[in-house]
Protein backbone atom coordinates (compact mmCIF):
# COMPACT_ATOMS: atom_id res chain seq x y z
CA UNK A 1 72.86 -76.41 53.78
CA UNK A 2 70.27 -74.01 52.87
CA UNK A 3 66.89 -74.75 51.41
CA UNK A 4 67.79 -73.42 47.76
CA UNK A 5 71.47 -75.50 47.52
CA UNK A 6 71.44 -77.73 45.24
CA UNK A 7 73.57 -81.24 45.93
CA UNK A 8 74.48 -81.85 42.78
CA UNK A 9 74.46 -78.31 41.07
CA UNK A 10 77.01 -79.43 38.40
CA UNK A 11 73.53 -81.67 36.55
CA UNK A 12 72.42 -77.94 36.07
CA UNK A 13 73.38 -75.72 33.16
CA UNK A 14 73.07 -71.73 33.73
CA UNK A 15 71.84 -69.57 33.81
CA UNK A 16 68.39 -71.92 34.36
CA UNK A 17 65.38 -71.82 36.30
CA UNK A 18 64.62 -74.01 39.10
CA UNK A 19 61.13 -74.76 40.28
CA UNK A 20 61.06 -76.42 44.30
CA UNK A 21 58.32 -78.27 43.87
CA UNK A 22 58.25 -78.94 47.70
CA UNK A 23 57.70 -75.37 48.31
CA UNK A 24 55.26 -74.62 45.17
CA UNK A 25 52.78 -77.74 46.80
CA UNK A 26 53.20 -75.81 50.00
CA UNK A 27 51.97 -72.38 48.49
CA UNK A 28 49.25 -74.06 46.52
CA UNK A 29 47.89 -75.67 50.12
CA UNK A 30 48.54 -71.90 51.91
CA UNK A 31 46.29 -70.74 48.92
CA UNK A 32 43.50 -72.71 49.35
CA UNK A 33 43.70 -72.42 53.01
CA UNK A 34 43.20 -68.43 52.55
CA UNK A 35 40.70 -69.07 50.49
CA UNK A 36 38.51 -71.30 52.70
CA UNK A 37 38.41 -73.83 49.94
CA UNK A 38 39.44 -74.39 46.51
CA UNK A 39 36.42 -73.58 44.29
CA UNK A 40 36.17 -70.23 45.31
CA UNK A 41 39.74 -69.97 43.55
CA UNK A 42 40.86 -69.13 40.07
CA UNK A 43 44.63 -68.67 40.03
CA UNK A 44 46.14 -66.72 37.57
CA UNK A 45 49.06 -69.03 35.28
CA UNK A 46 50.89 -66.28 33.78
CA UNK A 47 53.19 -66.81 36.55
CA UNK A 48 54.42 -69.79 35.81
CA UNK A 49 53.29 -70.77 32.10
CA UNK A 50 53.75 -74.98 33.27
CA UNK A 51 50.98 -77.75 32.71
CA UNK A 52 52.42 -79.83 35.76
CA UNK A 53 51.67 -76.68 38.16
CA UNK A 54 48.41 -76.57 36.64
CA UNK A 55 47.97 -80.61 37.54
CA UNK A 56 49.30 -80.08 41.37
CA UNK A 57 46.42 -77.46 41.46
CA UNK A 58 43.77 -79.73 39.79
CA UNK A 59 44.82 -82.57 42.40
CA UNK A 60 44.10 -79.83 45.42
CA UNK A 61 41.13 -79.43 44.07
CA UNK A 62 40.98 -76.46 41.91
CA UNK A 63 39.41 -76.62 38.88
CA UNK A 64 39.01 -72.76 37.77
CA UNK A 65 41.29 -71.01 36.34
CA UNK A 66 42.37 -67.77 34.64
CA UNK A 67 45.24 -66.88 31.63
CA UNK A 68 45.89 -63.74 29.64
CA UNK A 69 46.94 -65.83 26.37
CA UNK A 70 45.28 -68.24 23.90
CA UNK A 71 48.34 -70.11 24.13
CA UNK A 72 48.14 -69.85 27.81
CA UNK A 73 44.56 -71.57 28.17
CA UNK A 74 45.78 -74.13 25.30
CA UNK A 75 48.08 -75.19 28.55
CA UNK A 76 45.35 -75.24 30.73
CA UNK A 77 43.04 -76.88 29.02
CA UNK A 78 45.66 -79.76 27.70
CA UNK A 79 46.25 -80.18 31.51
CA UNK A 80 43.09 -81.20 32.09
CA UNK A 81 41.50 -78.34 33.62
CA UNK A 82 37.74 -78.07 32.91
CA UNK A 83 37.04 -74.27 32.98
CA UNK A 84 39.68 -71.40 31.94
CA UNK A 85 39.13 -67.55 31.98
CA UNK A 86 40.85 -65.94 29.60
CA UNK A 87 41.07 -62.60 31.05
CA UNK A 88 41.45 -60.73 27.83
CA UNK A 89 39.40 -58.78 26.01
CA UNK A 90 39.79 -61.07 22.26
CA UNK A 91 40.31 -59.05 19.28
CA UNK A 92 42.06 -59.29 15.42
CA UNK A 93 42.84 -63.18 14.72
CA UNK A 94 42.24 -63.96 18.64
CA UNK A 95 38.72 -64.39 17.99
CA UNK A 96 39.51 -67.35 15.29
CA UNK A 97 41.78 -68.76 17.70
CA UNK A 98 39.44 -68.56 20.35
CA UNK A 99 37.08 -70.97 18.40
CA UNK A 100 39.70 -73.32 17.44
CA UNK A 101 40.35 -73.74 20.82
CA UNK A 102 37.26 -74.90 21.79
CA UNK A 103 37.00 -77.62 18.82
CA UNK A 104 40.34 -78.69 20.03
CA UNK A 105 38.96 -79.01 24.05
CA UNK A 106 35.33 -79.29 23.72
CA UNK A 107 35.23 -80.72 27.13
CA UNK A 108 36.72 -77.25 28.56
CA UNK A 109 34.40 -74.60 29.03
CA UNK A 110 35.88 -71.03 27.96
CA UNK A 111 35.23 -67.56 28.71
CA UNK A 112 36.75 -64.43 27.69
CA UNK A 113 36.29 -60.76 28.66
CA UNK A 114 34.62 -57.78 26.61
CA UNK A 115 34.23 -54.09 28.22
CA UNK A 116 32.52 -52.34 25.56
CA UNK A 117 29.79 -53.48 22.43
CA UNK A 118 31.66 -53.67 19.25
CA UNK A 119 33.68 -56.37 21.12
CA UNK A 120 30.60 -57.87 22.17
CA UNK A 121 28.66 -57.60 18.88
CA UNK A 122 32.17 -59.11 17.37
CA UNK A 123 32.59 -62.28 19.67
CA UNK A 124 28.56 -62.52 18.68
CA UNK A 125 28.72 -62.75 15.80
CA UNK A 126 31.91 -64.95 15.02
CA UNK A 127 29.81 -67.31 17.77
CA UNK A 128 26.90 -67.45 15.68
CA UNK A 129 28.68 -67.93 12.52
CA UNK A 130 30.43 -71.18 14.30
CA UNK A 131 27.17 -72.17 16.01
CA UNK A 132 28.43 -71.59 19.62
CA UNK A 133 27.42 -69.78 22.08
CA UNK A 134 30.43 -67.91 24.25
CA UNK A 135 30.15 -67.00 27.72
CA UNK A 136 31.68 -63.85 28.34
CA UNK A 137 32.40 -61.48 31.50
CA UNK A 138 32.03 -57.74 31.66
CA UNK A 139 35.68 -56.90 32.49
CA UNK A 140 35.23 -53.86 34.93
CA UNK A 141 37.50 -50.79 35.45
CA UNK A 142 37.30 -49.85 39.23
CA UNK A 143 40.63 -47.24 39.50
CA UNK A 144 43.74 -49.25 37.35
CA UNK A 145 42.41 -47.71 34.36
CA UNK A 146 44.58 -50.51 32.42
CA UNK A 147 41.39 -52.06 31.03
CA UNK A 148 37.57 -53.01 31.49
CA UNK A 149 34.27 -50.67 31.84
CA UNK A 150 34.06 -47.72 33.75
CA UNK A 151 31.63 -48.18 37.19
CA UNK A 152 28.95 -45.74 35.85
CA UNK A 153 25.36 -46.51 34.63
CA UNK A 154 26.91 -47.20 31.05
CA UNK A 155 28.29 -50.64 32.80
CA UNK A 156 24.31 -51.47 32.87
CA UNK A 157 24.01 -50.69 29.20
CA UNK A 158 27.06 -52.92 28.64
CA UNK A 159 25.43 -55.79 30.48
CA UNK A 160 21.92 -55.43 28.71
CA UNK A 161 23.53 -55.51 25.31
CA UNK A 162 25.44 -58.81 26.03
CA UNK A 163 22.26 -60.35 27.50
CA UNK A 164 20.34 -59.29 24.21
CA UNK A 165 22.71 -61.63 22.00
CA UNK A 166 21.69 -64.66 20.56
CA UNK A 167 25.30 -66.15 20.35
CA UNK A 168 26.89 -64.49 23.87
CA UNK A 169 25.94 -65.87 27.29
CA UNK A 170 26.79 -63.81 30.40
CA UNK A 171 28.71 -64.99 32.79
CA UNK A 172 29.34 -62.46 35.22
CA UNK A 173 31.95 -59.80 36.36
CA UNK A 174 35.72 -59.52 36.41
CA UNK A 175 37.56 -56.40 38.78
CA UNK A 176 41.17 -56.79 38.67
CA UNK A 177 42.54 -54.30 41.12
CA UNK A 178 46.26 -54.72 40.53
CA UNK A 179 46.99 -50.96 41.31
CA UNK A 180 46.74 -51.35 44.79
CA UNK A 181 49.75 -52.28 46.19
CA UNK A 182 49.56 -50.74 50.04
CA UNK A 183 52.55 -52.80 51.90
CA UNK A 184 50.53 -52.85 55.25
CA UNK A 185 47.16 -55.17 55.45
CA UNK A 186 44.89 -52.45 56.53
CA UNK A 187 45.57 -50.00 54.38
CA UNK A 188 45.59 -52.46 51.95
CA UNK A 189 42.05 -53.29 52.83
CA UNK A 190 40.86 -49.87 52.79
CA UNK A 191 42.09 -49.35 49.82
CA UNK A 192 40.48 -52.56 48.32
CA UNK A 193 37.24 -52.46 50.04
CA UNK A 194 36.81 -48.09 48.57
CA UNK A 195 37.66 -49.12 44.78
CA UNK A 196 35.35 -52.43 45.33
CA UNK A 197 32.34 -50.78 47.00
CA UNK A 198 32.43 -48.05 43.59
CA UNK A 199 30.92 -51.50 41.67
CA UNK A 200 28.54 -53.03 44.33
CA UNK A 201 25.36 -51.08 43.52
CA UNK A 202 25.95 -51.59 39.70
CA UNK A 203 26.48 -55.40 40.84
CA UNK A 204 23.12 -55.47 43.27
CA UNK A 205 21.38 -53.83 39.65
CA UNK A 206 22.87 -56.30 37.75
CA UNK A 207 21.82 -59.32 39.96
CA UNK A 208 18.72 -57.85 40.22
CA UNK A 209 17.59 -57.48 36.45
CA UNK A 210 19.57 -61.29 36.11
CA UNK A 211 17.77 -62.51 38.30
CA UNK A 212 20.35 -64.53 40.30
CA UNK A 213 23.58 -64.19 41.85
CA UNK A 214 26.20 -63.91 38.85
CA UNK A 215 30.06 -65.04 39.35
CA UNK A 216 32.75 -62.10 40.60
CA UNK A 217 36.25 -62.46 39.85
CA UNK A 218 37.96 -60.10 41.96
CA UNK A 219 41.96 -58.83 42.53
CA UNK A 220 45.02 -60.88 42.21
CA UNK A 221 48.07 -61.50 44.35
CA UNK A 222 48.42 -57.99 46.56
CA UNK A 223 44.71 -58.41 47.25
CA UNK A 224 44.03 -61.96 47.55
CA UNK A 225 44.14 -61.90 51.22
CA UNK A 226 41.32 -59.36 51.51
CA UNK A 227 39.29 -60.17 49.22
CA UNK A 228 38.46 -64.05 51.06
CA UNK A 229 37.11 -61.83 53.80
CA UNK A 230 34.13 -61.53 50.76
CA UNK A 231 32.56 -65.05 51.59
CA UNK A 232 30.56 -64.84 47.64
CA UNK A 233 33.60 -63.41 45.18
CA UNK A 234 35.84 -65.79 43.24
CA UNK A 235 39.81 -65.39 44.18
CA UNK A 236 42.59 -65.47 41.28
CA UNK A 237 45.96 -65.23 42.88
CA UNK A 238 48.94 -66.07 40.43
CA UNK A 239 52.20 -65.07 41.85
CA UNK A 240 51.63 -66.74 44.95
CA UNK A 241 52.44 -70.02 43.55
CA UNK A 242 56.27 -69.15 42.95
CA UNK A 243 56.44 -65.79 44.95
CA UNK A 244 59.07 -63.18 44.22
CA UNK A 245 61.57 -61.02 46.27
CA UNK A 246 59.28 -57.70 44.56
CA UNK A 247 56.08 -59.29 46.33
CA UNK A 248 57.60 -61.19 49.09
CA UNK A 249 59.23 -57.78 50.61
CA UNK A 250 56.01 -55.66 49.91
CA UNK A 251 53.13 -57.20 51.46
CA UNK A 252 52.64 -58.23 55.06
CA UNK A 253 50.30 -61.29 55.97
CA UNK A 254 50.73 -63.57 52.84
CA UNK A 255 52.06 -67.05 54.27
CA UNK A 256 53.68 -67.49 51.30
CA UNK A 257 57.51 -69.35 49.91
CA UNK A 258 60.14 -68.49 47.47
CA UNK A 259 59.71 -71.33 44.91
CA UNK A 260 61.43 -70.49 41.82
CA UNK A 261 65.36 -69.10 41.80
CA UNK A 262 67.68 -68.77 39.06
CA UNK A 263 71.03 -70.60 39.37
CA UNK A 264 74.26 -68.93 37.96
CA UNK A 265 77.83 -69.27 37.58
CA UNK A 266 80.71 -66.66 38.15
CA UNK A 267 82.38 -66.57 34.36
CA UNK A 268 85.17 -63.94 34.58
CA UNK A 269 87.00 -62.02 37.40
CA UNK A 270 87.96 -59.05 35.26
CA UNK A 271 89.10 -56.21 37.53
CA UNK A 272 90.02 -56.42 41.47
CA UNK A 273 86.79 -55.85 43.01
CA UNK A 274 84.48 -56.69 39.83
CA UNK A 275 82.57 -60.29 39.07
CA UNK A 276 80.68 -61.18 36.14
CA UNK A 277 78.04 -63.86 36.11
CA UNK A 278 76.10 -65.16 33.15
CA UNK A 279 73.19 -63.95 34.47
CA UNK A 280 72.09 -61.23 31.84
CA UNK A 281 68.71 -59.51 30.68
CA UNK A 282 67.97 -62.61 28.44
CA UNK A 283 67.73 -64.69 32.06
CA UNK A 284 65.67 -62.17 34.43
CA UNK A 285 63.35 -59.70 33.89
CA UNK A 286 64.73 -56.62 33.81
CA UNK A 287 61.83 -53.89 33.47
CA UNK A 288 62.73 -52.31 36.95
CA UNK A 289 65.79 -50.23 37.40
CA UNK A 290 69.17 -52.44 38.07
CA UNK A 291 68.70 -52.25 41.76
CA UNK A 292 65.55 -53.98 41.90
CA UNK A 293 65.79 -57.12 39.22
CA UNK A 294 67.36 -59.76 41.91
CA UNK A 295 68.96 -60.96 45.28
CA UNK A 296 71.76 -63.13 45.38
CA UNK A 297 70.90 -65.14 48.24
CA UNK A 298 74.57 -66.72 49.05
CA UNK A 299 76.45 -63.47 47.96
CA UNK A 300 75.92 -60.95 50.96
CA UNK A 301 77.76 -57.88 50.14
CA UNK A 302 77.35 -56.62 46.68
CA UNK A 303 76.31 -54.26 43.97
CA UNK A 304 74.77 -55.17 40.96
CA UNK A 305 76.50 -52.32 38.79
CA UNK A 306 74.95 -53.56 35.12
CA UNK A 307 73.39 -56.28 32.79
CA UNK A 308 74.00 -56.83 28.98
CA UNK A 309 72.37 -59.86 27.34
CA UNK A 310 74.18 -62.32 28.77
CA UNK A 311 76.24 -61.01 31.62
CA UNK A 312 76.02 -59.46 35.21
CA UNK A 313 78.10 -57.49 36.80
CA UNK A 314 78.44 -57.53 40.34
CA UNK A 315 81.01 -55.24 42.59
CA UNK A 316 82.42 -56.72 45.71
CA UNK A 317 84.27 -56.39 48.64
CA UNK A 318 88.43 -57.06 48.08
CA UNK A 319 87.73 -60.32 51.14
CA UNK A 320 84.61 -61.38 49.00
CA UNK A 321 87.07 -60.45 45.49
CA UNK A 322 89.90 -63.07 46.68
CA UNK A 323 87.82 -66.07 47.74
CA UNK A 324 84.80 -66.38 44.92
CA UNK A 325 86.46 -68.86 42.09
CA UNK A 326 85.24 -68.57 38.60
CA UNK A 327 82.45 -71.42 38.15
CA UNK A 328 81.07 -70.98 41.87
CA UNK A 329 77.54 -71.02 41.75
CA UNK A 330 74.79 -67.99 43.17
CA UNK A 331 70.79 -68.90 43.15
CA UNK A 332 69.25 -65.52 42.19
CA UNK A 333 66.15 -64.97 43.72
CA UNK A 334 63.80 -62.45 40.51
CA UNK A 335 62.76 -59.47 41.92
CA UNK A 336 59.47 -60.00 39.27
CA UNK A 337 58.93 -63.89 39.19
CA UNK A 338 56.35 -63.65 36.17
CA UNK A 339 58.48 -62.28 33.01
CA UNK A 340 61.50 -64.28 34.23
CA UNK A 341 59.94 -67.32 34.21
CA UNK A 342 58.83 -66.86 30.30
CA UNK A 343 62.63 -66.40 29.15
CA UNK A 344 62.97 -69.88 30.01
CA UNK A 345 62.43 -72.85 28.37
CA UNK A 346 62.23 -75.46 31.08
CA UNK A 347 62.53 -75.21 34.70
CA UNK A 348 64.52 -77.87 36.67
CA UNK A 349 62.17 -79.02 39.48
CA UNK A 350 64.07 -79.86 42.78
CA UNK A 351 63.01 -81.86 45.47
CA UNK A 352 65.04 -82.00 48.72
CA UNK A 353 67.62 -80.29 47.51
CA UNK A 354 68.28 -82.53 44.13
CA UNK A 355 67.64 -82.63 40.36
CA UNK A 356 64.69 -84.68 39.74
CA UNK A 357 63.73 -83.11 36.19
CA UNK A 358 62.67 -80.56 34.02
CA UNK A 359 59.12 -79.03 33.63
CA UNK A 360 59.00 -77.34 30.07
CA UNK A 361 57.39 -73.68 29.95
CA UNK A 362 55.39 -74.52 27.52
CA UNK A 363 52.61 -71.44 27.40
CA UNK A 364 56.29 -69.11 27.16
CA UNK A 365 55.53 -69.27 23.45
CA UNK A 366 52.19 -67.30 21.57
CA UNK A 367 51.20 -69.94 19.96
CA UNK A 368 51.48 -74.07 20.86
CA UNK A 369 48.81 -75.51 18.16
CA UNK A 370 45.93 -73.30 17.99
């Protein structure tokens, strides 16, 4: 039988989401053991949105770690992690929420990112008004142009401003470098090490006027594996918990395990030749074109020729046609792991092959409490 079979597959409604937790322990260990040790690390939990991930980290040591939601770092921090990023620059009602949170956790320490002043001068003075003081990173642009401060002398400005504020304390730097995506490990390298070298001698300035050595957040999954070749830069991986068939097929040298599949049922044979499984848009994320949202791994020879909502529809051979039986079951392995995971409620969690439970997705939603 094959790692991803289930035993008992009829305990599991689809489509659903299964987590192995076998496998996501083993890519949590593989991640530390890149890293060199686990407080250099601060994964990234928009992958999998689950408080009992976040507690097999915090038992393998990690206690940093990063989100993109307020809802995201109310997970965190219910888990029982003490220190969350949220690597988001907080504006609108965010700011209020931000605050709650901390009343709610005041035994988690929270940061947030800004990249320009009226940020800055807002998160001040909302701090001072709720007599805090918020530690805050200087989210730093070096080629994604998605967000954070250009790497010109302006970034110096940036810093001097935050460190003139009564009610902001600086914490350091964040440069996410998610646009480099080179399949081979050197040129992957290269490429990281040129866009990463543009903010060293603003860093070295920066350091300097400080007056010690302040905390660098740098890259995510594609360049996790170069960037622990920096021995004093912080690591946030996030897909490498669950890993995907998009990442898993793209990047060489990353020791890393499918974790999470989705499990689906054939529903209708309507045509010679045609399939339909309930495995829809609602199920699996669908923002790449058809041929690139997921891999049946027991179905060899096939074309995904559409999705609706609720339905997939698969073309296969006339052998393959005549022997698949309405109810047989595929496990879909997401070509993006991240966005699939939030259209579900719960995951089940298999170990060794059976149903042991269900792990609810609970930062899926905006808002939890806060």
């Amino acid at each position: 039988m094959s790692w991803y079979q289930l035993s008992n597959p009829g305990e599991v409604i689809s489509p659903s989401l299964l987590f192995y937790k076998d496998r996501i322990e083993s890519n949590i260990r593989s991640m530390v053991s890149i890293a060199g040790s686990p407080e250099r690390l601060v994964p990234h939990v928009k992958t999998h949105k689950c408080p009992e991930v976040v507690e097999i980290q915090l038992s393998a040591g990690i206690s940093k770690f990063k989100c993109a939601t307020i809802a995201e770092a109310e997970m965190v921090a219910g888990a029982g992690a003490p220190w969350v990023l949220i690597a988001y620059q907080l504006v609108g009602p965010n700011i209020d929420r931000f605050f709650a949170l901390r009343e709610k956790f005041p035994d988690t320490t929270f940061a947030s990112l800004v990249d320009n002043e009226e940020i800055a001068a807002l998160l001040n003075d909302a701090s001072l008004s709720k007599g805090f003081k918020s530690t805050v990173f200087l989210d730093v642009n070096n080629g994604m142009n998605r967000t954070g401060h250009a790497t010109d002398e302006s970034l110096l400005s940036l810093y001097r401003y935050v460190s003139s504020l009564e009610g902001l304390a600086f914490g350091g730097v964040h440069i996410y470098d998610g646009h480099i995506r080179n399949p081979e490990f050197s040129e992957r390298k290269a490429a990281a090490d040129e866009a990463y070298e543009k903010v060293l001698p603003l860093l070295d300035r920066i350091e300097t006027e400080c007056g010690y050595e302040p905390m660098i957040i740098v890259g995510g999954s594609p360049s996790f594996t170069v960037h622990t070749l920096r021995p004093d830069v912080y690591l946030s991986p996030g897909t490498n918990v669950l890993w995907d068939w998009g990442y898993g097929d793209r990047f060489d040298g990353q020791p890393f395990e499918h974790a999470a599949l989705i499990l689906t049922r054939v529903i209708s044979k309507p045509a010679p030749g045609i399939v339909t499984i309930d495995l829809g848009h609602k199920a699996i994320a669908a923002e790449n074109p058809i041929e690139n949202r997921l891999r049946l791994l027991n179905l060899p020879d096939y074309t995904l020729l559409g999705q609706s909502e609720e339905h997939g529809v698969l073309q296969v051979g006339a052998d393959a046609w005549e022997t698949i039986r309405v109810g047989d079951v595929f496990y879909a392995l997401p070509y993006h792991i991240c966005p699939t995971v939030a259209l579900h409620d719960f995951a089940t969690v298999i170990v060794d092959s059976n149903v042991v439970g269900e792990w609810k997705i609970t930062a899926r939603s905006r808002r939890i409490t806060v």
